[in-house]
Protein backbone atom coordinates (compact mmCIF):
# COMPACT_ATOMS: atom_id res chain seq x y z
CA UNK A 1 26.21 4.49 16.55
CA UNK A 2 28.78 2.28 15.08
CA UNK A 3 28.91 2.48 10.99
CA UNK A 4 30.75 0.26 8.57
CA UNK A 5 34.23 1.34 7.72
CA UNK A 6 34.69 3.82 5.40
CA UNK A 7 37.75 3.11 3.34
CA UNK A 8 37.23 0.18 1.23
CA UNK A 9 39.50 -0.87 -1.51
CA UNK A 10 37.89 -0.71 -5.44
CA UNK A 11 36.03 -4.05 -6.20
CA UNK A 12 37.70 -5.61 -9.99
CA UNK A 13 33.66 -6.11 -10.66
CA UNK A 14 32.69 -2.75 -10.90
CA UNK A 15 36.50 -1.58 -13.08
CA UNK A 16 35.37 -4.31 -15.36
CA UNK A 17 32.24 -3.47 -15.44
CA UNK A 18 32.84 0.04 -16.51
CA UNK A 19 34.84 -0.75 -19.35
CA UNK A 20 31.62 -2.30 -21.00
CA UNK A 21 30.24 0.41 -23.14
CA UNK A 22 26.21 -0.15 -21.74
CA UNK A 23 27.40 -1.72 -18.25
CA UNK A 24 29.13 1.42 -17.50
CA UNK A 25 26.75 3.49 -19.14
CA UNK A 26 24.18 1.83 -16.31
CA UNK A 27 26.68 1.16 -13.57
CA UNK A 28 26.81 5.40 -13.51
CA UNK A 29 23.43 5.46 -13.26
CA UNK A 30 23.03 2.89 -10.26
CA UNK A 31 25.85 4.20 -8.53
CA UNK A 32 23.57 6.86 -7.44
CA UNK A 33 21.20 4.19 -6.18
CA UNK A 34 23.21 2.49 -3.79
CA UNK A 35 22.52 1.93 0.01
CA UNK A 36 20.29 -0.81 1.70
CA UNK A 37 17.74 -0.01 -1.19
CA UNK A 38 20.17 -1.41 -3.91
CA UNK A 39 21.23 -3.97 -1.45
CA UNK A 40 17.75 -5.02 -0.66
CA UNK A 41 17.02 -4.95 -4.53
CA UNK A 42 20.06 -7.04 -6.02
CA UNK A 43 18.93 -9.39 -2.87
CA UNK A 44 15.62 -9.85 -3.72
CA UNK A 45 16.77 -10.46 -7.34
CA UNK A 46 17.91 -13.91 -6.94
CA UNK A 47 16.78 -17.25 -7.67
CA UNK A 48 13.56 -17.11 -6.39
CA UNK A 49 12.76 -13.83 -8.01
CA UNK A 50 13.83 -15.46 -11.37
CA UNK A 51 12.07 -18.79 -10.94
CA UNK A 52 8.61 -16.99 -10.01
CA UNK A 53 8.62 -14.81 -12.71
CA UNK A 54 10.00 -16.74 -15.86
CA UNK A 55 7.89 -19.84 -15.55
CA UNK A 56 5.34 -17.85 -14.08
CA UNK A 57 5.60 -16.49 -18.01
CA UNK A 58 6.53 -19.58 -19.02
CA UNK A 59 3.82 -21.63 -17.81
CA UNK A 60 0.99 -19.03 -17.67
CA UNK A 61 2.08 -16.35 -20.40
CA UNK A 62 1.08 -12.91 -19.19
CA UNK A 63 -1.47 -14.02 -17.03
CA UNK A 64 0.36 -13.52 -13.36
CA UNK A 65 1.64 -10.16 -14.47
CA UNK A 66 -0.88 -8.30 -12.39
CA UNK A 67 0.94 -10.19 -9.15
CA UNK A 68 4.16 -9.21 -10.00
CA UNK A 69 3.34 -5.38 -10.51
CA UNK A 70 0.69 -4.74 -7.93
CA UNK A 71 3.20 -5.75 -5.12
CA UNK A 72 5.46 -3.19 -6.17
CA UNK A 73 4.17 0.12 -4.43
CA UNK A 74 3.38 -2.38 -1.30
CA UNK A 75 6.69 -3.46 -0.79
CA UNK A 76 8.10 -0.19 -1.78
CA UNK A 77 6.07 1.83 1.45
CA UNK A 78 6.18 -1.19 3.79
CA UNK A 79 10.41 -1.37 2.97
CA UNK A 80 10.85 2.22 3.73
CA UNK A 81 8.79 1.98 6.89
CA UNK A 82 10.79 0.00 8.40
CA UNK A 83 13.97 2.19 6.91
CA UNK A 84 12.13 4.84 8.98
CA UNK A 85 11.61 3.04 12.09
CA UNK A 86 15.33 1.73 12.04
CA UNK A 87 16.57 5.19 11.23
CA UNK A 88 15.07 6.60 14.29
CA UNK A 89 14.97 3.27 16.64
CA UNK A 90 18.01 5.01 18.64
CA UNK A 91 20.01 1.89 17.60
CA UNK A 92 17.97 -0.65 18.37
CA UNK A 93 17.30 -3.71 16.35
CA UNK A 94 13.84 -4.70 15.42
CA UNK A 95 13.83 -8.14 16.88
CA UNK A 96 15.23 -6.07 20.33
CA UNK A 97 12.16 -3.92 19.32
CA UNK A 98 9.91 -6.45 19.42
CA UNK A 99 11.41 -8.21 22.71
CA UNK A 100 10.74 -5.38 25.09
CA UNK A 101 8.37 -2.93 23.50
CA UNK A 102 5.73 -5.83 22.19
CA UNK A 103 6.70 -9.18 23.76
CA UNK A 104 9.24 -11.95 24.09
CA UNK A 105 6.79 -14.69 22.75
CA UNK A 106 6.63 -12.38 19.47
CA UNK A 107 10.06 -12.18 18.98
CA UNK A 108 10.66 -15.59 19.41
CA UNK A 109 7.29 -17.03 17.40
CA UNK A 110 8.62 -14.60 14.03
CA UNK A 111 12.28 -15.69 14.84
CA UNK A 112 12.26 -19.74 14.50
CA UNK A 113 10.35 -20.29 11.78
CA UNK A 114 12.17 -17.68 10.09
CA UNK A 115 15.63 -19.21 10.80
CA UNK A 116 13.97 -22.24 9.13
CA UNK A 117 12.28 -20.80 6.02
CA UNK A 118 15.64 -19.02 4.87
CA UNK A 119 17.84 -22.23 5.57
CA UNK A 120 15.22 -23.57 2.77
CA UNK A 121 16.26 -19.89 0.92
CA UNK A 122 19.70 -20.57 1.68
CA UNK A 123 19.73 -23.74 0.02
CA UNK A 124 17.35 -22.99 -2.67
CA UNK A 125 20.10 -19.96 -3.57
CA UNK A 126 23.25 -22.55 -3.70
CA UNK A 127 21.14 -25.16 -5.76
CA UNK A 128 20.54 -22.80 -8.89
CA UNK A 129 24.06 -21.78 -9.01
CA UNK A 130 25.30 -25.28 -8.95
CA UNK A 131 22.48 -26.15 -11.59
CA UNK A 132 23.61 -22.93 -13.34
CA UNK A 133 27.05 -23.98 -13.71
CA UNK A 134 26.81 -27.05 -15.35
CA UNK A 135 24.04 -24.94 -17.47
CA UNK A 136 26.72 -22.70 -18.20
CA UNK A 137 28.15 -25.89 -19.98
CA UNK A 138 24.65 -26.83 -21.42
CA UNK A 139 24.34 -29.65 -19.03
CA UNK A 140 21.97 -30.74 -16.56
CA UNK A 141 23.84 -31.60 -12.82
CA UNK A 142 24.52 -35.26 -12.95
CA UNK A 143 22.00 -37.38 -10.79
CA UNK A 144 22.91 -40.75 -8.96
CA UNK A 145 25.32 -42.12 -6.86
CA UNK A 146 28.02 -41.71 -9.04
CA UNK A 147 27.63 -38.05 -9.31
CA UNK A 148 27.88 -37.30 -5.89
CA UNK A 149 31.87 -36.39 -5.85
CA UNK A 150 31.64 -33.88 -8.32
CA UNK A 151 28.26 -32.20 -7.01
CA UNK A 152 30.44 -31.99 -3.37
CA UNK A 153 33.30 -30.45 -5.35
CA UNK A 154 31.28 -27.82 -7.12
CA UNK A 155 29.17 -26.95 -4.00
CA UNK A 156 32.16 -26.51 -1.76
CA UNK A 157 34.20 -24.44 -4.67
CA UNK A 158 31.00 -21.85 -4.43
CA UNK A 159 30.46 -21.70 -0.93
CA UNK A 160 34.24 -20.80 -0.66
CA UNK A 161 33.44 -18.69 -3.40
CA UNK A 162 30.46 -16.67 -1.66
CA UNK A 163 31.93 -16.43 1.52
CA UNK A 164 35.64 -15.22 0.47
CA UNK A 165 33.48 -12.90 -1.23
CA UNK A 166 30.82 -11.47 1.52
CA UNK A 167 32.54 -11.61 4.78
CA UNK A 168 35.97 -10.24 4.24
CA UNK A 169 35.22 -6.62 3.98
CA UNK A 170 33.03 -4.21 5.97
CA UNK A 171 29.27 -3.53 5.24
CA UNK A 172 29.92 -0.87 2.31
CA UNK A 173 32.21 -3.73 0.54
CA UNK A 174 28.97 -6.37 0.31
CA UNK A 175 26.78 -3.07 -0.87
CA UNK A 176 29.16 -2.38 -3.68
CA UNK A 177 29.00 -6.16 -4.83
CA UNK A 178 25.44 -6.11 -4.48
CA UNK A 179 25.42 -2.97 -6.84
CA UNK A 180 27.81 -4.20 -9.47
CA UNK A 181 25.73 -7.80 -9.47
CA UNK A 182 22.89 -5.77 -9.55
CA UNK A 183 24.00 -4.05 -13.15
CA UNK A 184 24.91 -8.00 -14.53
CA UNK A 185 21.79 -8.97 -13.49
CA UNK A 186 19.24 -6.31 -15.32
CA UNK A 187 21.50 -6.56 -18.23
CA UNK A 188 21.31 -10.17 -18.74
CA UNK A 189 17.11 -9.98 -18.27
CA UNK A 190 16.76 -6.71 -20.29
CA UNK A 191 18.52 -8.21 -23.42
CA UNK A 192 16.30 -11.40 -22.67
CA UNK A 193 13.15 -9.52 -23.55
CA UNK A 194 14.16 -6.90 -26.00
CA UNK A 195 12.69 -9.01 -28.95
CA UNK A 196 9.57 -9.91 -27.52
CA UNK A 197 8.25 -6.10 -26.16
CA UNK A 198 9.55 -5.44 -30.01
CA UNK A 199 6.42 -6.96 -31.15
CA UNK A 200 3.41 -4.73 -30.21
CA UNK A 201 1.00 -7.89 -29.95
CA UNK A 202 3.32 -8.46 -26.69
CA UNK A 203 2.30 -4.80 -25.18
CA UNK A 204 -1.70 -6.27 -26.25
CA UNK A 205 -1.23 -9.01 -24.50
CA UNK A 206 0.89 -7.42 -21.45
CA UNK A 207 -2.02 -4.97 -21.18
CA UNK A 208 -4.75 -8.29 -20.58
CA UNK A 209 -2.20 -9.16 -17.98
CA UNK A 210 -3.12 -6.40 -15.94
CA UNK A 211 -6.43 -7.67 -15.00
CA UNK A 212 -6.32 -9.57 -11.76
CA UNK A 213 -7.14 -13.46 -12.25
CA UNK A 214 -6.02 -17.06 -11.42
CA UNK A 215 -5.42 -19.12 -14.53
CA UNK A 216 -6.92 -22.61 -14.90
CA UNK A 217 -4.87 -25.50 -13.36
CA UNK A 218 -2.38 -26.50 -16.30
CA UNK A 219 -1.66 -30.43 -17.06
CA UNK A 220 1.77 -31.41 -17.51
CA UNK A 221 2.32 -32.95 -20.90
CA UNK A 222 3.19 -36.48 -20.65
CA UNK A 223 2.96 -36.21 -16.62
CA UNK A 224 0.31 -36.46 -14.47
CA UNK A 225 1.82 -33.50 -12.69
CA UNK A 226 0.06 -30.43 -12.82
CA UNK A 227 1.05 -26.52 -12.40
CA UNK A 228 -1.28 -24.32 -9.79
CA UNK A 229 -1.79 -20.71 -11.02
CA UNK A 230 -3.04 -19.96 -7.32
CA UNK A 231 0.63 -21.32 -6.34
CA UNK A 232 2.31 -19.29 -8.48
CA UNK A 233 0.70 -16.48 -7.20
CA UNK A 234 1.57 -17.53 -3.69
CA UNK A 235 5.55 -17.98 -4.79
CA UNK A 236 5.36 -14.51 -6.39
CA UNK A 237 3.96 -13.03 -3.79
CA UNK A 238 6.21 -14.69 -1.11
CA UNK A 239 9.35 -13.79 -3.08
CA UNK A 240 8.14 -9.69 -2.94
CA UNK A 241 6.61 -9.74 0.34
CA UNK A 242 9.55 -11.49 2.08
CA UNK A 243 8.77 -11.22 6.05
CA UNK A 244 12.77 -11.39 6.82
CA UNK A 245 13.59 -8.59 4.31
CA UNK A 246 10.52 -6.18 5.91
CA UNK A 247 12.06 -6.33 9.19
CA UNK A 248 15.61 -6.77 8.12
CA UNK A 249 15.52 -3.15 6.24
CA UNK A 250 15.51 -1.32 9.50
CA UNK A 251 18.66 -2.57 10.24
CA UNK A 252 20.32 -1.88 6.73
CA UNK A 253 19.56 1.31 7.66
CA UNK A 254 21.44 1.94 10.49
CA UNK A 255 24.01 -0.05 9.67
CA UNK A 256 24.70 2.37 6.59
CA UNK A 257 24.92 5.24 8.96
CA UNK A 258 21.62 6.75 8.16
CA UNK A 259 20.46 9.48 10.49
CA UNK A 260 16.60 11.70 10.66
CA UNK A 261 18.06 13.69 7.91
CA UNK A 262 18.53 11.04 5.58
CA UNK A 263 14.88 10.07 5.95
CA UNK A 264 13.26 11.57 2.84
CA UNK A 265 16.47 10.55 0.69
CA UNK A 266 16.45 6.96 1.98
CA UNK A 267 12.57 6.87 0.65
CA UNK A 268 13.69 7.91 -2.96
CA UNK A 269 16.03 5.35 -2.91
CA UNK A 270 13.94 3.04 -1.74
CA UNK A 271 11.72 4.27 -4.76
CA UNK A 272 14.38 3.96 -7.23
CA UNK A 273 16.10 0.52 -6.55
CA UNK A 274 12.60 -1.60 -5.56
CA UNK A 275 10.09 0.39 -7.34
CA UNK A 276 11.67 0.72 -10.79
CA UNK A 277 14.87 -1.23 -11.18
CA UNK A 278 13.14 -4.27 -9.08
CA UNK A 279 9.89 -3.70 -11.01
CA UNK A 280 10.79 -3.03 -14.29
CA UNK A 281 12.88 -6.66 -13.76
CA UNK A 282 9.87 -7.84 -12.50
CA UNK A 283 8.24 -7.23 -15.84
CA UNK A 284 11.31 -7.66 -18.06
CA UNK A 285 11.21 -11.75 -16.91
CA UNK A 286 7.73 -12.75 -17.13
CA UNK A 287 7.32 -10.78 -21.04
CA UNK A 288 10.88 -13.24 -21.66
CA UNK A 289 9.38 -16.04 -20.78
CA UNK A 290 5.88 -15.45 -22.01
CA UNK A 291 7.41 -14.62 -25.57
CA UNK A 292 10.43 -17.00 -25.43
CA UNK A 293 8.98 -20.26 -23.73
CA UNK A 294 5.50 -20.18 -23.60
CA UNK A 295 4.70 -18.72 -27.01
CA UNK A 296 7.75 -21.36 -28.53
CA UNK A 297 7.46 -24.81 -26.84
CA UNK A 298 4.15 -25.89 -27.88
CA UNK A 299 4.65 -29.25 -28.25
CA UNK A 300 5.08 -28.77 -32.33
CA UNK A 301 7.63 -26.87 -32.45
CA UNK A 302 11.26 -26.91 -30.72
CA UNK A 303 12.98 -29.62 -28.48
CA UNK A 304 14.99 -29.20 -26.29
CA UNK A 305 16.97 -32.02 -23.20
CA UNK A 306 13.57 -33.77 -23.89
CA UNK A 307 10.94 -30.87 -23.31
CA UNK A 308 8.59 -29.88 -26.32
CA UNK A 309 6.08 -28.11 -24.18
CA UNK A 310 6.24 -24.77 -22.01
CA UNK A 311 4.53 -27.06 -19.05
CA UNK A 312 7.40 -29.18 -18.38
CA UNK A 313 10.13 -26.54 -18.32
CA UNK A 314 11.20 -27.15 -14.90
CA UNK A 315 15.07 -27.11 -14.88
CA UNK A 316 18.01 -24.15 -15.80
CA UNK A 317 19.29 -25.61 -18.94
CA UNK A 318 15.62 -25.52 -20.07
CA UNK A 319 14.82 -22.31 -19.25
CA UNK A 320 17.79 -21.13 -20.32
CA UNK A 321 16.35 -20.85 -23.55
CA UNK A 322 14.44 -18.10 -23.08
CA UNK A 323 17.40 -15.79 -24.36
CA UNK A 324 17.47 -17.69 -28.15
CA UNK A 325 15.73 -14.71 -29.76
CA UNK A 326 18.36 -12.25 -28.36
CA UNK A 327 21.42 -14.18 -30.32
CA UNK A 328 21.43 -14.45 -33.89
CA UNK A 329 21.13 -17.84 -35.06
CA UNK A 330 24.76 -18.89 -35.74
CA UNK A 331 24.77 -17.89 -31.53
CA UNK A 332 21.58 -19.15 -30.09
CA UNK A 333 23.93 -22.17 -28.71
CA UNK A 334 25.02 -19.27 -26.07
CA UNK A 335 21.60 -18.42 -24.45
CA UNK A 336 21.23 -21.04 -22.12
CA UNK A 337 24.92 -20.46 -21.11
CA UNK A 338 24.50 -17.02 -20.94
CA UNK A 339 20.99 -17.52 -18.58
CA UNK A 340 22.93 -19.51 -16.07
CA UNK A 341 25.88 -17.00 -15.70
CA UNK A 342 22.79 -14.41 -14.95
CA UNK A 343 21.02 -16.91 -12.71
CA UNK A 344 24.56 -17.81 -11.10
CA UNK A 345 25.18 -14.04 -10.20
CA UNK A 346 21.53 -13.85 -8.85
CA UNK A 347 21.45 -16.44 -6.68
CA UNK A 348 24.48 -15.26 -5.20
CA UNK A 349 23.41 -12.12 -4.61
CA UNK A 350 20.49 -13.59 -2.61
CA UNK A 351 22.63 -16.20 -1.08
CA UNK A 352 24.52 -12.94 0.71
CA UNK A 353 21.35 -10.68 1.19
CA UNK A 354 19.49 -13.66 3.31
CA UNK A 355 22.72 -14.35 5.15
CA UNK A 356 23.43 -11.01 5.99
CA UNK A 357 19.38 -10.76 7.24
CA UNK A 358 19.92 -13.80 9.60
CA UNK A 359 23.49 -12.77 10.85
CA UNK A 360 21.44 -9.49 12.34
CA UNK A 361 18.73 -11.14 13.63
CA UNK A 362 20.61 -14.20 15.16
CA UNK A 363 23.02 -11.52 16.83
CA UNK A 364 20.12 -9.21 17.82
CA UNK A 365 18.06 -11.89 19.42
CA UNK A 366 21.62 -12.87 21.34
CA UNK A 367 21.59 -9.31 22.56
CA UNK A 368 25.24 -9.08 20.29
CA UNK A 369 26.26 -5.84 18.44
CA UNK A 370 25.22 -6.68 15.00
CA UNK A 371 26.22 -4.26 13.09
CA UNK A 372 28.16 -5.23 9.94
CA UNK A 373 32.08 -3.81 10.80
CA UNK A 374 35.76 -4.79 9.98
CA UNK A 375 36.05 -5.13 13.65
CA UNK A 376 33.19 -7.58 14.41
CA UNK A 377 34.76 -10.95 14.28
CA UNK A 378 31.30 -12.74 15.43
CA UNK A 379 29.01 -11.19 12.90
CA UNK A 380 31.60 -12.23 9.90
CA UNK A 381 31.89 -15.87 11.82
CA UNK A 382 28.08 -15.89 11.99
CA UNK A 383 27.71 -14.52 8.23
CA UNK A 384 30.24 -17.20 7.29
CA UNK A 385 28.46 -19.80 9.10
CA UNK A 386 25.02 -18.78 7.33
CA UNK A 387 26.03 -18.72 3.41
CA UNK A 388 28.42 -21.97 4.04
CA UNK A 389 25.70 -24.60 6.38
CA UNK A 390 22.62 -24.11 4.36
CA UNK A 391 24.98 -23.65 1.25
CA UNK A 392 26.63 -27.45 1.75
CA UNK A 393 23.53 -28.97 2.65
CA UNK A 394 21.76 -28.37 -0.68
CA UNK A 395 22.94 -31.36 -3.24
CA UNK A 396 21.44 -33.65 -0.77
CA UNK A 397 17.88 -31.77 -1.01
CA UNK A 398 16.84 -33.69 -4.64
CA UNK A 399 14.54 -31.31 -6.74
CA UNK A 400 15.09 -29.36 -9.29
CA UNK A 401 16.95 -26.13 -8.62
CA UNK A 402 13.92 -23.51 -10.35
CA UNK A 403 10.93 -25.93 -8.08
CA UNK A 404 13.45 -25.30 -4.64
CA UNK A 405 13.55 -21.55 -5.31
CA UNK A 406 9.33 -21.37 -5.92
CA UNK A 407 8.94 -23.84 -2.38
CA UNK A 408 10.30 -21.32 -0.48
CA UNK A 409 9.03 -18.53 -1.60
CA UNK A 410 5.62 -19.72 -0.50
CA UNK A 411 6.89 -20.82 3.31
CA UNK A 412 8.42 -16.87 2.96
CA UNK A 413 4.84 -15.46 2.54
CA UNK A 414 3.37 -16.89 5.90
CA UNK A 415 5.25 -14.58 7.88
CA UNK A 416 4.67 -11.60 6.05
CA UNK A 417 1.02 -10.73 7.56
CA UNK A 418 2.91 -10.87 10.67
CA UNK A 419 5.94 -8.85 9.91
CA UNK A 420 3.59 -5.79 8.50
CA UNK A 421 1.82 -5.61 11.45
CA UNK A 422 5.22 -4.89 13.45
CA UNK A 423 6.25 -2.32 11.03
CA UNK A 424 2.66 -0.60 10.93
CA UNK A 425 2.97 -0.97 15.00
CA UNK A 426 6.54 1.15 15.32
CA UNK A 427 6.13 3.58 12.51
CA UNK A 428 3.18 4.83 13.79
CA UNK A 429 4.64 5.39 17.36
CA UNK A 430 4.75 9.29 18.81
CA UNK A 431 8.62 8.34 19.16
CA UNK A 432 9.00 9.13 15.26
CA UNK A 433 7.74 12.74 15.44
CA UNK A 434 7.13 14.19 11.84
CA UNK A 435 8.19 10.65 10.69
CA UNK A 436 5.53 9.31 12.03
CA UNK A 437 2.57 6.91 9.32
CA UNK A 438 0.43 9.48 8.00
CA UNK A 439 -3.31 8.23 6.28
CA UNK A 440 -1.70 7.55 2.95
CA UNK A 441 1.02 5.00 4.58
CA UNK A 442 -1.44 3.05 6.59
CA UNK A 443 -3.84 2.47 4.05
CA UNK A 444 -0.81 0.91 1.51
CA UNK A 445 0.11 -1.34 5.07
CA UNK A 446 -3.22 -2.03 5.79
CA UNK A 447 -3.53 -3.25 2.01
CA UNK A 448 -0.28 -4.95 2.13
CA UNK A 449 -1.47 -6.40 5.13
CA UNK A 450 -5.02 -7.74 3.76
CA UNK A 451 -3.59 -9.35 0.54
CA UNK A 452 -0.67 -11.32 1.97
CA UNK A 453 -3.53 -12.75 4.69
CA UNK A 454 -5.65 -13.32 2.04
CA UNK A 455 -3.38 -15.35 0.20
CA UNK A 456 -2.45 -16.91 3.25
CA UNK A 457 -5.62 -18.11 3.84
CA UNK A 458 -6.72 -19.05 0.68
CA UNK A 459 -3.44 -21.35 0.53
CA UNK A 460 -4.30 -23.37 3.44
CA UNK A 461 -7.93 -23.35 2.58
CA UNK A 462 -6.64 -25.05 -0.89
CA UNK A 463 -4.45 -27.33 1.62
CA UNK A 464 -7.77 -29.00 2.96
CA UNK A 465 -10.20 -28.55 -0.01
């Protein structure tokens, strides 16, 4: 089985990084953790991820929390899973998987409308880091046809950006970016919510969020918009249950080199980066913007580009703010600036990770070798190709940036009833020997199963009610 290169020159990131007194105190720690679980985790903490959760907190308080945590031990078994099944497919990539073992009308029926739901992704991802720029200047993007040069400039500037970045290196050069994002992401989000879990009325109020429910439809002041708590918990559950990252892990796997013997260590991993790093971030965003939007814009209090209350934060600059209780006063200018650098470096994470997912499966379904080397000229033209169409395409989608990101989320969620179903089908096949699904497994992908159907079908029963 081909692996990625093994010689890689030193990324500046992670030498930077490590000069920071707490970014190298934690980029030690996670450089235990990486592999296609710290891939798979800076990935899935992107836009999306941050738009869910923070105005999920933002518009809701603590209410959604229960979403946000109770996914975490299902993605966590149905992720390795598919590790497992990629580990020991004999290097064979799901969607080949699927083709011959189950059917060619499978394949094909999870294929297109995934292609099309992570274009939306795609362009979601390049949105909030062009709205996170000019947030980074304490700006909203300008609107009009006026604006339209400088939107082109910007866009094009960060797809050449992303790309120079992902595709010129091997597979273990994109996992150490990934990993060194990963670090400037959590610290960003854990000094975001260091004042608020100060105050043990937020741990009272974090414990109510526990208790599954669906808060009441909330009016937009001064609109006659309204946010859906049921739709929220459709965009947080599409952002963790993400059908293209299930049956993309399999081949993260492989492509890392992984072998039967790396089975039990790739599950710890998987336990590490997605059930506690991507969890306790999980938690760390909704408690910021519970404590530092919804609890502040009331409509009495603060203004701030025109909003006064928590249910019209829609836009970066906006919920930028949720970092003004981390700075001291004579700072608080800096926490919207400092939020978009964060939400620039997430999105771009994600930006790779779903690019990287569609370059396999696009090769795969070609019947290519897609694995991720220095040698494979189409998978880097096809990786190119993915961050840069989707990427240029975005200023002419109009809607804000944090509303993109939550849109597709939800189309990610109707595949992901599907995409279990595969993974519970090859993991418990006779080929996998003592890996194969015991009891314990099969009731978490059974559950995992049942709830994203559920939601499923209470979304497009609340499509025709």
């Amino acid at each position: 089985m081909a692996t990625a290169v093994g010689s890689e020159p030193s990324l500046g990131i992670t030498q930077t990084l490590s000069r920071i007194p707490i970014a190298g105190a934690l980029g030690r720690v996670f450089a235990r953790f990486v592999g296609p679980a710290a891939l798979t985790a800076a990935g899935m903490i992107g836009a999306g991820a941050v738009a869910t959760r923070l105005l999920a907190g933002a518009w809701f308080g603590f209410d959604l929390l229960w979403v946000a945590l109770y996914v975490v031990p299902m993605v966590v078994i149905t992720l390795d899973s598919a590790s497992r099944v990629g580990i020991l497919s004999g290097g064979r990539g799901m969607f080949e998987m699927m083709r011959t073992d189950i059917g060619w009308l499978l394949a094909w029926g999870v294929f297109i409308p995934t292609i099309l739901v992570n274009i939306i992704v795609n362009m979601s991802q390049m949105s909030a880091m062009i709205e996170g720029f000019y947030g980074a200047f304490g700006m909203l993007p300008p609107s009009g046809a006026d604006s339209r040069a400088g939107l082109a400039l910007v866009t094009a500037a960060w797809t050449a950006a992303t790309v120079a970045a992902a595709v010129f290196g091997g597979y273990k050069r994109v996992e150490k970016i990934m990993t060194g994002l990963l670090v400037v992401i959590l610290i960003c989000f854990i000094v975001v919510a260091i004042k608020g879990l100060s105050d043990w009325r937020t741990w009272v109020a974090l414990g109510r969020g526990l208790l599954p429910q669906t808060p009441p439809p909330l009016p937009v002041a001064g609109s006659a918009a309204v946010r859906d708590g049921f739709t929220q918990i459709l965009a947080i559950a599409g952002q963790a249950l993400p059908p293209s990252v299930f049956l993309a892990y399999g081949y993260l796997a492989s492509n890392a080199g992984y072998t039967a013997s790396d089975v039990r260590r790739a599950f710890w991993k998987t336990v590490q980066n997605l059930g506690v790093v991507w969890g306790l971030f999980s938690v760390v965003v909704i408690v910021a913007g519970a404590t530092a939007l919804h609890a502040v814009y009331t409509g009495d209090g603060p203004e701030y580009l025109g909003v006064r209350h928590f249910s019209q934060i829609e836009s970066i600059p906006v919920a930028g703010q949720v970092l003004g209780p981390a700075f001291p006063g004579a700072l608080r200018f800096l926490a919207p600036r400092f939020f978009s650098i964060g939400l620039i470096a997430a999105a771009f994470t994600t930006l790779i990770s779903v690019s990287l997912t569609m370059t396999y499966f696009c090769l795969d379904m070609a019947r290519k070798d897609w694995r991720f080397t220095k040698d494979n000229r189409l998978f880097k033209t096809v990786f190119a190709l993915w961050i840069a169409a989707p990427a240029l395409a975005a200023p002419f989608w109009q809607l804000p940036a944090l509303l993109k990101a939550i849109l597709a989320m939800v189309g990610n969620l109707i595949l992901a009833p599907v995409a279990v179903l595969v993974i519970m089908f090859f993991v418990n096949r006779k080929e996998l020997g003592p890996f194969k699904a015991n009891i314990g497994r099969n009731v978490v992908l059974a559950i995992t199963f049942l709830f994203a159907l559920a939601l499923v079908a209470n979304g497009i029963r609340g499509l025709f009610s």
